[in-house]
Protein backbone atom coordinates (compact mmCIF):
# COMPACT_ATOMS: atom_id res chain seq x y z
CA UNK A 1 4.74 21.35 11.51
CA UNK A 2 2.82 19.96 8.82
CA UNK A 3 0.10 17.58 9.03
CA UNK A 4 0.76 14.02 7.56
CA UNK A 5 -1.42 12.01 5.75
CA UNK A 6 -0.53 8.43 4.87
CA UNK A 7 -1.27 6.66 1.65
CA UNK A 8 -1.83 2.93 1.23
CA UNK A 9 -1.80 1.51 -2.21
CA UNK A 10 -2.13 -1.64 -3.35
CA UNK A 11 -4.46 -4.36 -5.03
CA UNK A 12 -5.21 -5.56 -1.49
CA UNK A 13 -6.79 -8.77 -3.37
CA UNK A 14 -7.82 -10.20 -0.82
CA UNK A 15 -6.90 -7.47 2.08
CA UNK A 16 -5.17 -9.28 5.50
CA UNK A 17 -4.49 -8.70 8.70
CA UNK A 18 -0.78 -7.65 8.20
CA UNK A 19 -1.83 -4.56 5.39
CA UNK A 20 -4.10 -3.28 8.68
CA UNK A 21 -1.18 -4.17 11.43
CA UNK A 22 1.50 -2.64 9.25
CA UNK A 23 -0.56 0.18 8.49
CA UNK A 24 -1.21 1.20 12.36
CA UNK A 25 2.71 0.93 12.93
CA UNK A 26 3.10 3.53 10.36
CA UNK A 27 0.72 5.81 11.45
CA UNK A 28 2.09 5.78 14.96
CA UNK A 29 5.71 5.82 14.12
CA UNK A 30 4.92 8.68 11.60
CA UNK A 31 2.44 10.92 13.52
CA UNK A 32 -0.08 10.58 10.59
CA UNK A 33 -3.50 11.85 11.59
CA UNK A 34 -4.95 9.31 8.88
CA UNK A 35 -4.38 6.48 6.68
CA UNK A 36 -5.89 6.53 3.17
CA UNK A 37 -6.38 2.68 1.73
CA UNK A 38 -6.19 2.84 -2.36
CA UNK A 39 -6.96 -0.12 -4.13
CA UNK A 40 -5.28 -0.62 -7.80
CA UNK A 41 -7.66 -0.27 -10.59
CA UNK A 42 -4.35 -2.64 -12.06
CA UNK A 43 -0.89 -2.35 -11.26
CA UNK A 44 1.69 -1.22 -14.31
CA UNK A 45 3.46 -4.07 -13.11
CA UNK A 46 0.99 -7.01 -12.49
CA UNK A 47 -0.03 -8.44 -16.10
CA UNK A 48 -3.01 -10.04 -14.50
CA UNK A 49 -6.32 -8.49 -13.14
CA UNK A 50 -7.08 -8.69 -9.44
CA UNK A 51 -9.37 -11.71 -8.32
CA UNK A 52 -11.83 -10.02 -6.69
CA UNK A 53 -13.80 -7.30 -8.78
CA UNK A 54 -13.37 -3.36 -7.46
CA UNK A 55 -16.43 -3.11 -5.47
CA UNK A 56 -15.68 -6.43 -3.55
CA UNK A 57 -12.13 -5.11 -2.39
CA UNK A 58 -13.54 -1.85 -1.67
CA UNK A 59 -15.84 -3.72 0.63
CA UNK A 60 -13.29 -5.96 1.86
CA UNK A 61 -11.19 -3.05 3.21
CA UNK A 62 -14.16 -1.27 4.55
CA UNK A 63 -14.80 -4.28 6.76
CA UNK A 64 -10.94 -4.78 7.62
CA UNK A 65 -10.69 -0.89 8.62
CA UNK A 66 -13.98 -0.09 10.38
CA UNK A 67 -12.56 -0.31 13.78
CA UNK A 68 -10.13 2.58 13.29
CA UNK A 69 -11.57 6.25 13.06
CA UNK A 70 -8.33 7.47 10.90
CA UNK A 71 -8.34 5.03 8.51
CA UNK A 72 -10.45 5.36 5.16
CA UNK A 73 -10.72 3.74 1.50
CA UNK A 74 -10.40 5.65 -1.51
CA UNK A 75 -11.68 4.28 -4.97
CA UNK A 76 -9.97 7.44 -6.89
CA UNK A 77 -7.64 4.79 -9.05
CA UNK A 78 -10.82 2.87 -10.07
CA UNK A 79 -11.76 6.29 -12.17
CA UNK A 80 -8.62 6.86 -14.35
CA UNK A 81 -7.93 5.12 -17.55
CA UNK A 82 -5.24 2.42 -17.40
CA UNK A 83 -2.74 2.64 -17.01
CA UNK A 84 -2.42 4.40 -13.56
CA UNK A 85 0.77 5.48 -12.35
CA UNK A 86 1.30 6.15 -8.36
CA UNK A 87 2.39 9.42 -9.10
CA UNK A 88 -0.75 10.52 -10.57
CA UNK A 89 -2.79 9.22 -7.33
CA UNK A 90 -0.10 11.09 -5.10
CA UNK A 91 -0.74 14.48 -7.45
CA UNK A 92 -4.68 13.77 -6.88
CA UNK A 93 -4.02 14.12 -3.26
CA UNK A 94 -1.72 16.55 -3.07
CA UNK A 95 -3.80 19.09 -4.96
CA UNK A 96 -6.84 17.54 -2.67
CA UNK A 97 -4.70 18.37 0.68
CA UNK A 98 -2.66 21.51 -0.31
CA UNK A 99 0.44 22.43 0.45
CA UNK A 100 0.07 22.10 4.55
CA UNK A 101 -0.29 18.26 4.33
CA UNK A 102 2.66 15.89 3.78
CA UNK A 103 1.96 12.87 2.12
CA UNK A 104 3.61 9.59 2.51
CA UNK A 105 3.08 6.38 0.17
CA UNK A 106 3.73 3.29 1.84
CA UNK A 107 6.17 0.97 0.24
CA UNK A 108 7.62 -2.83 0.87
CA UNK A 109 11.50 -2.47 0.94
CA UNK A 110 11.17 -5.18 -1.57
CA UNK A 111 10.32 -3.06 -4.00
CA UNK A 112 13.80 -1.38 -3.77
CA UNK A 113 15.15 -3.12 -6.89
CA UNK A 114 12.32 -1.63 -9.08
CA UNK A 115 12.00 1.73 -7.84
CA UNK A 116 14.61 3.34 -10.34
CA UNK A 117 12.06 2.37 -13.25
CA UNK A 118 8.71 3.24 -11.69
CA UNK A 119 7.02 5.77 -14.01
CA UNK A 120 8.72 9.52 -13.41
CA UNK A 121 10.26 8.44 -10.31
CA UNK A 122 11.72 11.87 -9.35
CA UNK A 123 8.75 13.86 -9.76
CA UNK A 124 7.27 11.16 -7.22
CA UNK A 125 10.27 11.34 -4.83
CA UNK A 126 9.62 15.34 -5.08
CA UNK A 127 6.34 15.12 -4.42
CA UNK A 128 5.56 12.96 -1.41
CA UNK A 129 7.70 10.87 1.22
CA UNK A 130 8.20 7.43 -0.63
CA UNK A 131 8.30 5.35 3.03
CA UNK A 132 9.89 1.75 3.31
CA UNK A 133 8.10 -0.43 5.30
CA UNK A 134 10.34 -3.75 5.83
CA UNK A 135 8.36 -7.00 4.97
CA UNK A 136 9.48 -10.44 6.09
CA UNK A 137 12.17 -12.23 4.85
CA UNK A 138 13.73 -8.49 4.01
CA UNK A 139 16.35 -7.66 6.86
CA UNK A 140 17.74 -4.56 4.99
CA UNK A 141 17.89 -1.28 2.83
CA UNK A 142 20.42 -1.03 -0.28
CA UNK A 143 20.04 2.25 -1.24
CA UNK A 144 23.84 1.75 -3.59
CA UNK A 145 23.24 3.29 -6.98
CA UNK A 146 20.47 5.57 -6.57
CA UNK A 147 22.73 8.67 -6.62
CA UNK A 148 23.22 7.96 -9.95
CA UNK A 149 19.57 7.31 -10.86
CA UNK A 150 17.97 9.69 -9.12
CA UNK A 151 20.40 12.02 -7.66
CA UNK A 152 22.11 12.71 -3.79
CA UNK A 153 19.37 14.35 -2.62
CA UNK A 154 16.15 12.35 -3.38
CA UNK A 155 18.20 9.48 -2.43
CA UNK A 156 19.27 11.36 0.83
CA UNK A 157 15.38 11.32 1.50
CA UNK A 158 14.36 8.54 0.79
CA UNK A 159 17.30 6.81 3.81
CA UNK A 160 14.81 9.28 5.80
CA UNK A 161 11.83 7.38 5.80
CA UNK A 162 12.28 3.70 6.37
CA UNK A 163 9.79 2.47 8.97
CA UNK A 164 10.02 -0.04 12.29
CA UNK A 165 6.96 -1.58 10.88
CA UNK A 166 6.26 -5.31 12.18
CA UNK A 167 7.61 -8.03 10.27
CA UNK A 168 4.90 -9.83 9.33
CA UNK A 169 4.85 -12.87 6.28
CA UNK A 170 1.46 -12.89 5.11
CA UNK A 171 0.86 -12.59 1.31
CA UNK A 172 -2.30 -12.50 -0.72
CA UNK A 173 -0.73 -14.88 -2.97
CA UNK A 174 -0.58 -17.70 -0.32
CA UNK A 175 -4.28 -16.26 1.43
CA UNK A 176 -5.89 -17.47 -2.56
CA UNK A 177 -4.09 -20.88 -2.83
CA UNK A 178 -5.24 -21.45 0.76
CA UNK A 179 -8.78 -20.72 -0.03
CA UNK A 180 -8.92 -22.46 -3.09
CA UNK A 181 -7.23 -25.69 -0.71
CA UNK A 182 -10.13 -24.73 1.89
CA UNK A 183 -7.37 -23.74 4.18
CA UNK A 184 -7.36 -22.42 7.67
CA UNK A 185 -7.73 -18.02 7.24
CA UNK A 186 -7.89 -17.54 10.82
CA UNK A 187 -4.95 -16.14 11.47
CA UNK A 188 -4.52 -13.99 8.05
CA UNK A 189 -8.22 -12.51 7.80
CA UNK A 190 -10.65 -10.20 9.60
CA UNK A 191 -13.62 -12.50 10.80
CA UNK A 192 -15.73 -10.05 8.75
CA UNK A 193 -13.57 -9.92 5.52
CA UNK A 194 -13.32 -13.94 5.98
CA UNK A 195 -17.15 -14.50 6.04
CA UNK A 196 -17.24 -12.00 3.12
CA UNK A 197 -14.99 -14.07 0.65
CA UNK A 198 -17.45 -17.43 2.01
CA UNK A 199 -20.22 -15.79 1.24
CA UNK A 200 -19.63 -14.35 -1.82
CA UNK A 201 -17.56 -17.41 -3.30
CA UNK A 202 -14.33 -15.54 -4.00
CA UNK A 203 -10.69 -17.01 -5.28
CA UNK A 204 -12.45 -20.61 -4.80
């Protein structure tokens, strides 16, 4: 049986409890002997930059992760020239691992809709497990036209690998306007990753 590694991307701007909670779930319900947290340099599909610069959200996650021995931050995307696809992070692992590792990008099933048009989706489908994770306010699936846009069998895969992962309706979105409103954090942040944005003045 192969070994599974999980990948986490995202712009975790700021990162919050659920990304870590959600995270765990996966690596349990999967078997994955460790979880790989990758930060977007900038997302093909965001037109604006992240809030926080790339060291700060590297630093962010370290302090949100450090508790867990099988979970790590990679800052491969900040070293790539925009823009940068999530196919060419899964190929940068994949030729990392080898062939004995399988690889599996976590996704919100509310990404479902745009999935068709990501960049080469069927060399990504091919090349890792593309998992659903459900997020709240999402109760199910479609998978209805894929076979067309991607064929039976990717499709047939991807129905594979849809998670149990905690619903949990936290967004980075609504962690900024809180900040910015001095809002309460308590129950969205890491102590540590909450003193961090304090002391370092972030979204305010």
């Amino acid at each position: 049986m192969k070994r599974k590694v999980i990948l986490f991307g995202g712009s975790f701007d700021p990162v919050h409890i659920a990304h870590v909670k959600v995270a765990a779930a996966a690596a349990k319900e999967i078997g994955a002997e460790r979880v790989i947290f990758i930060p977007a340099r900038r997302s093909p599909h965001k037109k604006n930059s992240p809030g926080a610069d790339q060291q700060q959200r590297l630093h962010m996650i370290s302090l949100a992760i450090e508790d867990y021995e099988n979970f790590q931050v990679s800052d491969c995307e900040f070293h790539r020239k925009e823009p940068s696809y999530t196919l060419d992070t899964v190929m940068h692992f994949k030729n990392m691992f080898g062939p004995d590792v399988e690889l599996h990008w976590l996704i919100g099933a509310d990404t479902i809709n745009d999935l068709c048009r990501w960049h080469r989706i069927k060399d990504l489908i091919d090349n890792c497990c593309l998992t659903l994770m459900p997020r709240g306010g999402i109760s199910g699936v479609d998978f209805s036209g894929f076979d067309e846009e991607v064929g039976e069998e990717r499709r047939k895969k991807l129905e594979k690998h849809i998670l149990n992962t905690p619903l949990v309706e936290i967004s980075s979105t609504e962690i900024r306007k809180r900040i910015a409103q001095s809002g309460d954090l308590s129950m969205m942040l890491d102590p540590k990753v909450a003193d961090y944005i304090v002391e370092n003045g972030l979204y305010r």
